[in-house]
PDB file of N, CA and C in Angstrom:
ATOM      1  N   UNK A   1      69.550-101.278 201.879  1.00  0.00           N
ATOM      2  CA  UNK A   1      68.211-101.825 201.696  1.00  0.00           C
ATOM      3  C   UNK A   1      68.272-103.356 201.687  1.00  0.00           C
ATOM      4  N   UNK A   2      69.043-103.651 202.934  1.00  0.00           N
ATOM      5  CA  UNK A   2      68.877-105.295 202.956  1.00  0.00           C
ATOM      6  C   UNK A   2      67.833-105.863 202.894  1.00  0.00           C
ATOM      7  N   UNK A   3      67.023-107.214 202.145  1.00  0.00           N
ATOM      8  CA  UNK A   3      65.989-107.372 202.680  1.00  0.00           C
ATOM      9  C   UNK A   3      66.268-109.019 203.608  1.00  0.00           C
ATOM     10  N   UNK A   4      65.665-108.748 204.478  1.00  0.00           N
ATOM     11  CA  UNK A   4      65.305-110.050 205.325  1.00  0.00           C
ATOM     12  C   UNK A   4      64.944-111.372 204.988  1.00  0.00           C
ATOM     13  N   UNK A   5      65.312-112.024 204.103  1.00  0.00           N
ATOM     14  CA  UNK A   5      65.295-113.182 203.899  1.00  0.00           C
ATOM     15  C   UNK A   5      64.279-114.534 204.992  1.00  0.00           C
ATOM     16  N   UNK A   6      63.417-115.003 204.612  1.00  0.00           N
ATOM     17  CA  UNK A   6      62.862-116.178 205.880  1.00  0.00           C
ATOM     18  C   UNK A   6      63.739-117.544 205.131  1.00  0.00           C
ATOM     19  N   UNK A   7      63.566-118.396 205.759  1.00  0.00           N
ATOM     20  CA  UNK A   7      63.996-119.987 205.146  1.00  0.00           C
ATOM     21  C   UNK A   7      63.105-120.193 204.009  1.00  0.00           C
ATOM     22  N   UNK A   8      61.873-119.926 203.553  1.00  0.00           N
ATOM     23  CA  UNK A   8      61.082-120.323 202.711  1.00  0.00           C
ATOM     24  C   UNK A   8      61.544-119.776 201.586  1.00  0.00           C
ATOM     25  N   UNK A   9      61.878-118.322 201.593  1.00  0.00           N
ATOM     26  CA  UNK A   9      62.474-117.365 200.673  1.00  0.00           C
ATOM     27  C   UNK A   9      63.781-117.972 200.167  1.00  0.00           C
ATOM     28  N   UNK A  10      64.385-118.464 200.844  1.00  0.00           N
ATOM     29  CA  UNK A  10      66.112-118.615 201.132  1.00  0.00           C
ATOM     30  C   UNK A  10      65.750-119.395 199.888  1.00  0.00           C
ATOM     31  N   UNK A  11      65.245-120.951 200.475  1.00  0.00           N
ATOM     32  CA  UNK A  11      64.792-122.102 199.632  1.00  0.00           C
ATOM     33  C   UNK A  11      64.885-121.740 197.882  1.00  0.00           C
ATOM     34  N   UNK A  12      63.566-121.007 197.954  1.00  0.00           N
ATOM     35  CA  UNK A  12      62.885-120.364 197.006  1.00  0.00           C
ATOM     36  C   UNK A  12      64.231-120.247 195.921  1.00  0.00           C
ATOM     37  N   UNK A  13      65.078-119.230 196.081  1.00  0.00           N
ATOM     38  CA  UNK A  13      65.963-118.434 195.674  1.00  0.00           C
ATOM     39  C   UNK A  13      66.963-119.450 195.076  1.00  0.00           C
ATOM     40  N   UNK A  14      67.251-120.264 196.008  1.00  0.00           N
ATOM     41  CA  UNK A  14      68.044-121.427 195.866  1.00  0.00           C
ATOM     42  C   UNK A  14      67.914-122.403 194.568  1.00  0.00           C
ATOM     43  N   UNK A  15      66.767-122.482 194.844  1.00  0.00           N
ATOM     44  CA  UNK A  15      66.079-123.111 193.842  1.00  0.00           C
ATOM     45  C   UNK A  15      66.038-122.573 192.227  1.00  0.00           C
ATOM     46  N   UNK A  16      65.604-120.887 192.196  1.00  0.00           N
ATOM     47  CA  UNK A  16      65.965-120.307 191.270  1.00  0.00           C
ATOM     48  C   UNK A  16      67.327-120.132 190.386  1.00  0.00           C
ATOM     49  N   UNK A  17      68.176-120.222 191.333  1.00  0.00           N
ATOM     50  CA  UNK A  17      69.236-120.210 191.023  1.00  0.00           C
ATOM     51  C   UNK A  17      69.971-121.559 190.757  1.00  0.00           C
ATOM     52  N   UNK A  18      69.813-122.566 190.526  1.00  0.00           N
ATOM     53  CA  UNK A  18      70.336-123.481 190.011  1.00  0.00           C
ATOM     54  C   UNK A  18      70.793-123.733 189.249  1.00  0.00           C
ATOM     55  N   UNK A  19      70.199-122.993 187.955  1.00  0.00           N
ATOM     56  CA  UNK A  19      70.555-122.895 186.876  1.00  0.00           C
ATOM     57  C   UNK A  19      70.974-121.869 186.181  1.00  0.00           C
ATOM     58  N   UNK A  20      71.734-121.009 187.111  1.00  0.00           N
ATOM     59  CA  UNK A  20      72.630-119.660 186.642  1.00  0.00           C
ATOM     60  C   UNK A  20      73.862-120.365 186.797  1.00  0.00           C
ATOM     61  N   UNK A  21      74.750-119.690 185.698  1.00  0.00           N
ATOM     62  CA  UNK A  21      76.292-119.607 185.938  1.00  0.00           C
ATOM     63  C   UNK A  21      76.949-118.559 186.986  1.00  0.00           C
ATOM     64  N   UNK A  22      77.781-119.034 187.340  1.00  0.00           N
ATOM     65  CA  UNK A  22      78.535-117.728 188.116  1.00  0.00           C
ATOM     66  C   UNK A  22      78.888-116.703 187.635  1.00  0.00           C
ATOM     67  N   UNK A  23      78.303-114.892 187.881  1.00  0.00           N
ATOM     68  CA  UNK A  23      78.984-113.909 187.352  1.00  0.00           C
ATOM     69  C   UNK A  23      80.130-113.724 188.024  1.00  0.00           C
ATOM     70  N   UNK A  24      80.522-113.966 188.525  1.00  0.00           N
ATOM     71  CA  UNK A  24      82.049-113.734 189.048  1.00  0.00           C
ATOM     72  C   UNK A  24      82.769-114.759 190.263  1.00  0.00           C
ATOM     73  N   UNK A  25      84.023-114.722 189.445  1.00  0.00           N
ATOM     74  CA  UNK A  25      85.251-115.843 190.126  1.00  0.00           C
ATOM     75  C   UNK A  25      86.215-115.537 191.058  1.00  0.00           C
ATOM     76  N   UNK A  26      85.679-115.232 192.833  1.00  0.00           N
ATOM     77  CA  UNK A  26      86.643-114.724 193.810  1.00  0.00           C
ATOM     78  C   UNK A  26      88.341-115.551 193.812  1.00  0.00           C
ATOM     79  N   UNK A  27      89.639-114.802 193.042  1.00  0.00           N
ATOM     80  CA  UNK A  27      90.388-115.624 193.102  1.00  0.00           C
ATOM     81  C   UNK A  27      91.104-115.389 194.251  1.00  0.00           C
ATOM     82  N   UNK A  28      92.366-115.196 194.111  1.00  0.00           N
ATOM     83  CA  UNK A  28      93.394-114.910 194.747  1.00  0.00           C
ATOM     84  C   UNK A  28      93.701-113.597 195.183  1.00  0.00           C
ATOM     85  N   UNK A  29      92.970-112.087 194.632  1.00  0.00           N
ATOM     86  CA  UNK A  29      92.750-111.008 195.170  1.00  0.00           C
ATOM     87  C   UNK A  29      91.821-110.825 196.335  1.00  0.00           C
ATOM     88  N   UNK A  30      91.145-111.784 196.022  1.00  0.00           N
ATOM     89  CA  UNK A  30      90.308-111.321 197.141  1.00  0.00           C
ATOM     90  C   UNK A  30      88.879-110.684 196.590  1.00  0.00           C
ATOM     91  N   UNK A  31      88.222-109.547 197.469  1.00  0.00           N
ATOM     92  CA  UNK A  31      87.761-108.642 197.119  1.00  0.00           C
ATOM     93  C   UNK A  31      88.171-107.107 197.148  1.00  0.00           C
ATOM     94  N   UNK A  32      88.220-107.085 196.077  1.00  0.00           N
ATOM     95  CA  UNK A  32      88.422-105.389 195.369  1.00  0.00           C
ATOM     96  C   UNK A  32      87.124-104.850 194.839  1.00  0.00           C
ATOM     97  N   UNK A  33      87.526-103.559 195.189  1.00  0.00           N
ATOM     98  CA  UNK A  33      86.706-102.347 194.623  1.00  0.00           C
ATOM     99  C   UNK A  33      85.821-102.487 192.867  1.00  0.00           C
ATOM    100  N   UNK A  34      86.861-103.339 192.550  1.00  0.00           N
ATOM    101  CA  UNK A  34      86.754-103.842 190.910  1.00  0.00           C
ATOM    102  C   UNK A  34      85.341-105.079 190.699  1.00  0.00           C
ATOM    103  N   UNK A  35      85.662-105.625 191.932  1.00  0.00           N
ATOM    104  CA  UNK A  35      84.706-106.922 192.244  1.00  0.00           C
ATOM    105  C   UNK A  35      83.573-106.238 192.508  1.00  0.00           C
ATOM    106  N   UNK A  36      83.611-105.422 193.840  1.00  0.00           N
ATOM    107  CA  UNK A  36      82.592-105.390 193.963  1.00  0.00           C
ATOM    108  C   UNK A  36      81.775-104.461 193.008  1.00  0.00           C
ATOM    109  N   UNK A  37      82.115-103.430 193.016  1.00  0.00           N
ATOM    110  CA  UNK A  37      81.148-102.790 191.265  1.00  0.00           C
ATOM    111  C   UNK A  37      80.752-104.025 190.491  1.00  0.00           C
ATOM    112  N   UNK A  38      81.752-104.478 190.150  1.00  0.00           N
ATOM    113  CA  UNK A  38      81.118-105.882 189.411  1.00  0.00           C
ATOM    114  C   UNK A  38      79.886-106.223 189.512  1.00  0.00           C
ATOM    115  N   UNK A  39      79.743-106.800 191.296  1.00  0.00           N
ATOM    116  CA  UNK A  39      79.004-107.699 191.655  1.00  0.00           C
ATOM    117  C   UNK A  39      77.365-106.653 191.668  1.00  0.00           C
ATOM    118  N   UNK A  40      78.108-105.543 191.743  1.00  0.00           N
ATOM    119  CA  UNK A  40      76.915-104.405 192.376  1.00  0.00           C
ATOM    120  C   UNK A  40      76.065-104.339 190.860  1.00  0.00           C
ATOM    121  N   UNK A  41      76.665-104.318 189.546  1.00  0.00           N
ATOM    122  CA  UNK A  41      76.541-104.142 188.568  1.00  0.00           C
ATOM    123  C   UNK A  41      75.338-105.301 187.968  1.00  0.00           C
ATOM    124  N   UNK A  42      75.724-106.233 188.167  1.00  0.00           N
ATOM    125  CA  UNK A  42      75.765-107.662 188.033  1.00  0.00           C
ATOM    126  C   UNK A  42      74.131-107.955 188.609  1.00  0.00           C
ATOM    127  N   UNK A  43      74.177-107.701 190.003  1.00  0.00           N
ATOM    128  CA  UNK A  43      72.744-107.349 190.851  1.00  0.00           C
ATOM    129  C   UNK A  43      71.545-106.395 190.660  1.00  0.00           C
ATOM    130  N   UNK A  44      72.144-104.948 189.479  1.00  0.00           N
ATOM    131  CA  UNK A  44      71.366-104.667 189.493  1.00  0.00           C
ATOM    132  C   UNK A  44      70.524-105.017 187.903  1.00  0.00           C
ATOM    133  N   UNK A  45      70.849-106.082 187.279  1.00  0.00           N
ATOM    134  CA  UNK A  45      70.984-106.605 186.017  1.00  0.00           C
ATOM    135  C   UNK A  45      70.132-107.249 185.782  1.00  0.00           C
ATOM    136  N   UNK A  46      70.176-108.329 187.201  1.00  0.00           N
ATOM    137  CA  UNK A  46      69.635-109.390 187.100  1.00  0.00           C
ATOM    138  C   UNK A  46      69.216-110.226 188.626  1.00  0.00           C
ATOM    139  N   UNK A  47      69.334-109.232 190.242  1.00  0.00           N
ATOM    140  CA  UNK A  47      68.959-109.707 190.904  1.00  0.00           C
ATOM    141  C   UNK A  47      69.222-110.603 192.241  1.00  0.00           C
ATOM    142  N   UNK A  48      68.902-111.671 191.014  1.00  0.00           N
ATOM    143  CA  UNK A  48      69.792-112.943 191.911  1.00  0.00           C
ATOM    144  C   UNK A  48      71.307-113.449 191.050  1.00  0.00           C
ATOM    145  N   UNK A  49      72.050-113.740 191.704  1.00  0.00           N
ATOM    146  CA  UNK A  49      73.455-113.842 191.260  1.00  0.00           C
ATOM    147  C   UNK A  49      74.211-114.859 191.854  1.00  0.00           C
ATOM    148  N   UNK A  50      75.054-115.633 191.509  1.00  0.00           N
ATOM    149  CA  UNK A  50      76.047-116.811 192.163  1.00  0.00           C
ATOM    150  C   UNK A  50      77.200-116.218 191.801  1.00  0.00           C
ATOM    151  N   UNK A  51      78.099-116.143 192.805  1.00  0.00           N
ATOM    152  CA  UNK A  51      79.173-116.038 193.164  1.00  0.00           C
ATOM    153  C   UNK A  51      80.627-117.364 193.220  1.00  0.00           C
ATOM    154  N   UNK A  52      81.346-117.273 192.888  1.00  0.00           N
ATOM    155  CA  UNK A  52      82.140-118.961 192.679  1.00  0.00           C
ATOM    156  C   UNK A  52      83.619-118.226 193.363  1.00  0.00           C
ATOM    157  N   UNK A  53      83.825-119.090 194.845  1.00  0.00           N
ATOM    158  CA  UNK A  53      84.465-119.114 195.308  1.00  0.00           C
ATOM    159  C   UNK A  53      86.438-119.942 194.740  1.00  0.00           C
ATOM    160  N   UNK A  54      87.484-119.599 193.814  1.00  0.00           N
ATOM    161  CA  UNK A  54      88.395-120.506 193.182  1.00  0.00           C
ATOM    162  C   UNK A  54      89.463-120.830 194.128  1.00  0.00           C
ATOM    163  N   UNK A  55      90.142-119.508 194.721  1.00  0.00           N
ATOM    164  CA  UNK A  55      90.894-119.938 195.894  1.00  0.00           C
ATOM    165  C   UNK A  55      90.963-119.940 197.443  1.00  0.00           C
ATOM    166  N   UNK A  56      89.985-119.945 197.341  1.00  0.00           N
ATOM    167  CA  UNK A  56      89.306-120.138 198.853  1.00  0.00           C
ATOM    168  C   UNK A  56      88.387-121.171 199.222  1.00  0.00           C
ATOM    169  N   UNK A  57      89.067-122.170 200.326  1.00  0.00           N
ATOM    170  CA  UNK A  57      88.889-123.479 200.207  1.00  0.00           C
ATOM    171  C   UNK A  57      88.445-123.850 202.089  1.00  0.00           C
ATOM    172  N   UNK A  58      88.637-122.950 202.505  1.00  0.00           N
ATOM    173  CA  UNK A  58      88.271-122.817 204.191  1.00  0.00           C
ATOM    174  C   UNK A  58      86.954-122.153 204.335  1.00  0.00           C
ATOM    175  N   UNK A  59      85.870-122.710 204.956  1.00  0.00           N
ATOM    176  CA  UNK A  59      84.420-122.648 205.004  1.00  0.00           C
ATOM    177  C   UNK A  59      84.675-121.131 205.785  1.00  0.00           C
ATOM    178  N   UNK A  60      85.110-120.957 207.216  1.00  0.00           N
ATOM    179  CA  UNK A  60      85.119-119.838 207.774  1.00  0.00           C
ATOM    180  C   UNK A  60      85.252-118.231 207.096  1.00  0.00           C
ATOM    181  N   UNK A  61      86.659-118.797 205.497  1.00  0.00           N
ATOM    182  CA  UNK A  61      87.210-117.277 205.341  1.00  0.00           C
ATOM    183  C   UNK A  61      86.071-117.343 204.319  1.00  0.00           C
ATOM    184  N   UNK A  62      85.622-118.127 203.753  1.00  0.00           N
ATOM    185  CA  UNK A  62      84.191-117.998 202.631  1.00  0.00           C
ATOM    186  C   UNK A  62      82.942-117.477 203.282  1.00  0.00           C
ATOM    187  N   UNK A  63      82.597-117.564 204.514  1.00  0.00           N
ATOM    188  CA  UNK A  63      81.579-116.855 204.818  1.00  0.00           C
ATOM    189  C   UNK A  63      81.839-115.804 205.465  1.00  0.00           C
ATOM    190  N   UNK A  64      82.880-115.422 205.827  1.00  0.00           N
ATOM    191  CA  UNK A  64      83.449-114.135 206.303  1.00  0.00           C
ATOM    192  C   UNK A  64      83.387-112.910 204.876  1.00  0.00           C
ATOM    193  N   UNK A  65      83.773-113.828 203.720  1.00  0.00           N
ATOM    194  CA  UNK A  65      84.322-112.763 202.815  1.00  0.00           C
ATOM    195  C   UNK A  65      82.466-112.555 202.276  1.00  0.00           C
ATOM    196  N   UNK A  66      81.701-113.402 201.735  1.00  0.00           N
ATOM    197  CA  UNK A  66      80.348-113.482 201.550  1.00  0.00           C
ATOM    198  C   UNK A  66      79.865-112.433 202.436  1.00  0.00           C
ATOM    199  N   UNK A  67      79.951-112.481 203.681  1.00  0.00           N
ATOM    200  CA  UNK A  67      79.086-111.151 204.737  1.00  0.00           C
ATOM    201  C   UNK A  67      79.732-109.887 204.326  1.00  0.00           C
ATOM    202  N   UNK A  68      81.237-110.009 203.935  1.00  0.00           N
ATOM    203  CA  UNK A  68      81.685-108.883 203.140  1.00  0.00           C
ATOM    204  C   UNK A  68      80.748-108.045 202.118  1.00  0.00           C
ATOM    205  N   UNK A  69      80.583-108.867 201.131  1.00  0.00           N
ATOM    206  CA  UNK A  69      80.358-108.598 199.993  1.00  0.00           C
ATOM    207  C   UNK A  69      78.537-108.218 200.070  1.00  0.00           C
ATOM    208  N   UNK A  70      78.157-109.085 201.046  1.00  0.00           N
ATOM    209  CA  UNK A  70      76.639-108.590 201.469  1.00  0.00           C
ATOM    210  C   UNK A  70      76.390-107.567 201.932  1.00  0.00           C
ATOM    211  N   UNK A  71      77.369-106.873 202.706  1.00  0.00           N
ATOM    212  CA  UNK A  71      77.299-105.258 203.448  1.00  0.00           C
ATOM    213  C   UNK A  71      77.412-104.537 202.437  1.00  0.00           C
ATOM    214  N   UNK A  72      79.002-104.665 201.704  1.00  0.00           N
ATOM    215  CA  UNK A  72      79.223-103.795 200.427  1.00  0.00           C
ATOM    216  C   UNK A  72      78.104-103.594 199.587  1.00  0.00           C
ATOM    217  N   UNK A  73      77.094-104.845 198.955  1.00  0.00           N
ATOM    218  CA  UNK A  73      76.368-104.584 197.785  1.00  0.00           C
ATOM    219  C   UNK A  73      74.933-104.305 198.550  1.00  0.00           C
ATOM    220  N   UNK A  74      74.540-104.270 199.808  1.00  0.00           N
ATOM    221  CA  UNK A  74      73.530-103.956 200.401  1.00  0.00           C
ATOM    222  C   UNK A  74      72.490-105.721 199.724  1.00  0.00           C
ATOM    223  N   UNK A  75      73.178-106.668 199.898  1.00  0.00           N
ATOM    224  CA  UNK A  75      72.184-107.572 199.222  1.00  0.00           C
ATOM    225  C   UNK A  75      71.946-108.967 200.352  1.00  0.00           C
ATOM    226  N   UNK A  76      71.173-109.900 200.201  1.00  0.00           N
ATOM    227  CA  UNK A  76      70.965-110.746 201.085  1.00  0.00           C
ATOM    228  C   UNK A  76      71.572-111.878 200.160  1.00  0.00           C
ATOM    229  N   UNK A  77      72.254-112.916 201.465  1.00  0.00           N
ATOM    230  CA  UNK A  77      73.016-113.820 200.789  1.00  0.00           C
ATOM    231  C   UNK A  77      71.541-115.245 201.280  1.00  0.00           C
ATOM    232  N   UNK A  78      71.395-115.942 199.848  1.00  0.00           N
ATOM    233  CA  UNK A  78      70.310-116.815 200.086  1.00  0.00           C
ATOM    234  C   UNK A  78      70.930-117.845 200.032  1.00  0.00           C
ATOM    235  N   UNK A  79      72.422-118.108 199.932  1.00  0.00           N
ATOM    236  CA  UNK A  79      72.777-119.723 200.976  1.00  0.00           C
ATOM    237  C   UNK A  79      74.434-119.802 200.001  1.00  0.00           C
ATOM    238  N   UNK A  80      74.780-120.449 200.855  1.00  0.00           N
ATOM    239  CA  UNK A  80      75.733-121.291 199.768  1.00  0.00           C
ATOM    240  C   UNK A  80      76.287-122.870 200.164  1.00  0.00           C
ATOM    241  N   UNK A  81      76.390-123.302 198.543  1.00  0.00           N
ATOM    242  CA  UNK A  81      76.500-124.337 198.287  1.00  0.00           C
ATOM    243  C   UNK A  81      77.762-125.041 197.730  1.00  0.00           C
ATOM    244  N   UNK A  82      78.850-125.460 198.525  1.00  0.00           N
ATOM    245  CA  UNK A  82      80.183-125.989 198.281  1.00  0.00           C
ATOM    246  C   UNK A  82      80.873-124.395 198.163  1.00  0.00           C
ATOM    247  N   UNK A  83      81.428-124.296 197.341  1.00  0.00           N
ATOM    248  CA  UNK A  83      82.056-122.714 196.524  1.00  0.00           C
ATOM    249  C   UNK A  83      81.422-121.911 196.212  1.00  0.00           C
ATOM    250  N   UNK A  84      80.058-121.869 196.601  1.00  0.00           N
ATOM    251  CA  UNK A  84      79.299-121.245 195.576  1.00  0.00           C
ATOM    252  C   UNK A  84      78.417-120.098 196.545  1.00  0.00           C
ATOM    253  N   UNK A  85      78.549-119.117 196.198  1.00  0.00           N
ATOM    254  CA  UNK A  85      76.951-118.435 196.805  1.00  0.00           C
ATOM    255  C   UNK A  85      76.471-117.582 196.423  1.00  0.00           C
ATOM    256  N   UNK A  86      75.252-117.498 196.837  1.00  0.00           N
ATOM    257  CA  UNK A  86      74.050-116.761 196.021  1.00  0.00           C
ATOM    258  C   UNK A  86      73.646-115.819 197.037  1.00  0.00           C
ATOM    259  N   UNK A  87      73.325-114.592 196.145  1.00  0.00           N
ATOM    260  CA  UNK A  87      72.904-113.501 196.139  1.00  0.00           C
ATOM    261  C   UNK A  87      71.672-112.681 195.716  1.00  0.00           C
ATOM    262  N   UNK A  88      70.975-112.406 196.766  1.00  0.00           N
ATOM    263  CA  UNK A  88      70.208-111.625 196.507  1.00  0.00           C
ATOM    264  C   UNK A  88      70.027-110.090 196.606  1.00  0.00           C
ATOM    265  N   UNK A  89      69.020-109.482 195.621  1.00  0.00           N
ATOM    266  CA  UNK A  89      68.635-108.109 196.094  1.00  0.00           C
ATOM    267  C   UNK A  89      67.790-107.221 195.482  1.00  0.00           C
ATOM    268  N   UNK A  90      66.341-107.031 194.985  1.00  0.00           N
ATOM    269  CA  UNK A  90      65.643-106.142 194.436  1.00  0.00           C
ATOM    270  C   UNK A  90      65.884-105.737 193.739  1.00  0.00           C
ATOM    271  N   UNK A  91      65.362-105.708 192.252  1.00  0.00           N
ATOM    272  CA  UNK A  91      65.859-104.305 191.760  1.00  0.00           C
ATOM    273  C   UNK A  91      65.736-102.891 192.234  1.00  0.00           C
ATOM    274  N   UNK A  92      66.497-102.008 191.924  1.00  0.00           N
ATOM    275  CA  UNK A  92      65.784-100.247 192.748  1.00  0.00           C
ATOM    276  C   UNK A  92      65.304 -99.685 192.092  1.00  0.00           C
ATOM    277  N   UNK A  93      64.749-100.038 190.517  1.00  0.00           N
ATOM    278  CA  UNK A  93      63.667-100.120 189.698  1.00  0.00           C
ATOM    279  C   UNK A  93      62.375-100.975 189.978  1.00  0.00           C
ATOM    280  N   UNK A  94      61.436-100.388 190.707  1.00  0.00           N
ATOM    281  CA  UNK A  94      60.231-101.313 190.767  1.00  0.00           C
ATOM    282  C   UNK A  94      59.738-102.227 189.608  1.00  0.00           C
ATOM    283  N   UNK A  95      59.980-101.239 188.711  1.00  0.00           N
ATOM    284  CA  UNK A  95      59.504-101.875 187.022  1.00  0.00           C
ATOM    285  C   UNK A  95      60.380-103.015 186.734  1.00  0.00           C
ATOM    286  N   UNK A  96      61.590-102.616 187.057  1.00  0.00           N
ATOM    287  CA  UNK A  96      62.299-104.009 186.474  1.00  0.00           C
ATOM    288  C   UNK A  96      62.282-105.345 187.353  1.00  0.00           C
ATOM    289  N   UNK A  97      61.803-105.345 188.205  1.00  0.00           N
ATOM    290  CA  UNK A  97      62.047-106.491 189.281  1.00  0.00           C
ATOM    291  C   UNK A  97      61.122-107.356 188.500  1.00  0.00           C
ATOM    292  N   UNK A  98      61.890-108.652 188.767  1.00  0.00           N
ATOM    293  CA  UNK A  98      61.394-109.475 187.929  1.00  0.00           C
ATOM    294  C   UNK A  98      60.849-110.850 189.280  1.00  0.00           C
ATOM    295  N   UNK A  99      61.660-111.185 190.290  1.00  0.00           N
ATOM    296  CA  UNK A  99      61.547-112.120 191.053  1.00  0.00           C
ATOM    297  C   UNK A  99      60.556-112.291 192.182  1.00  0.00           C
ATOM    298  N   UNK A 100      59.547-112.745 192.485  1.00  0.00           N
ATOM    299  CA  UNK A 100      57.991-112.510 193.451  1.00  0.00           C
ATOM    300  C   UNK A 100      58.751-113.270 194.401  1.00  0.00           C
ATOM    301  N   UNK A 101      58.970-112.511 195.165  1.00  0.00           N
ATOM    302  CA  UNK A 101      59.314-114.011 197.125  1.00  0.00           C
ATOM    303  C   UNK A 101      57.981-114.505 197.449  1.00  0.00           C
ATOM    304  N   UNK A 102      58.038-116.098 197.564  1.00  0.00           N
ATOM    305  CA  UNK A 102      56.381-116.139 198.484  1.00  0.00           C
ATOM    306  C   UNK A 102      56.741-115.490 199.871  1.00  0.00           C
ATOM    307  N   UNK A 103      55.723-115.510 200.355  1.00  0.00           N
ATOM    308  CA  UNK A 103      55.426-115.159 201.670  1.00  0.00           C
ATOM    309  C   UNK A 103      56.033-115.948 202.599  1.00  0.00           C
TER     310      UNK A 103
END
């Protein structure tokens, strides 16, 4: 249930997220099965989420592993910034969704 993200949305999200800490620190494993539950966990908690890239320092394997982790958790990635990226994805509780995208 990916959702489609526009630039306005992206923004949006970006913006929201400024002031979250990172739930989780991709080190030197990589991504595991452990992570991603994590992350899946993590998303359905609270949504939007930042991700903090520690040993991975090459732009290419960071957005390679990010599209990873976007297939795995079914979520849209709304940008990233240095080490950092953000995550989106609905709750699958209508009731709990807390975040309005503009249009």
């Amino acid at each position: 249930m990916t959702v489609i993200l526009s630039s306005t949305q992206k923004k949006y999200l970006r913006g929201l997220a400024h002031k979250l800490k990172p739930v989780a620190f991709i080190g030197q494993k990589g991504i595991t099965e452990a992570l991603i539950a994590a992350i899946d966990q993590a998303m359905d908690d609270h949504e939007l989420i930042k991700l903090k890239f520690v040993d991975f320092k090459e732009k290419d394997v960071k957005i390679a592993m990010a599209e990873t982790i976007r297939e795995k958790t079914g979520s849209s990635m709304a940008g990233m910034i240095g080490h950092t990226a953000i995550f989106y994805r609905p709750s699958r509780d209508e009731r709990k969704r807390r975040i309005v995208l503009p249009e």
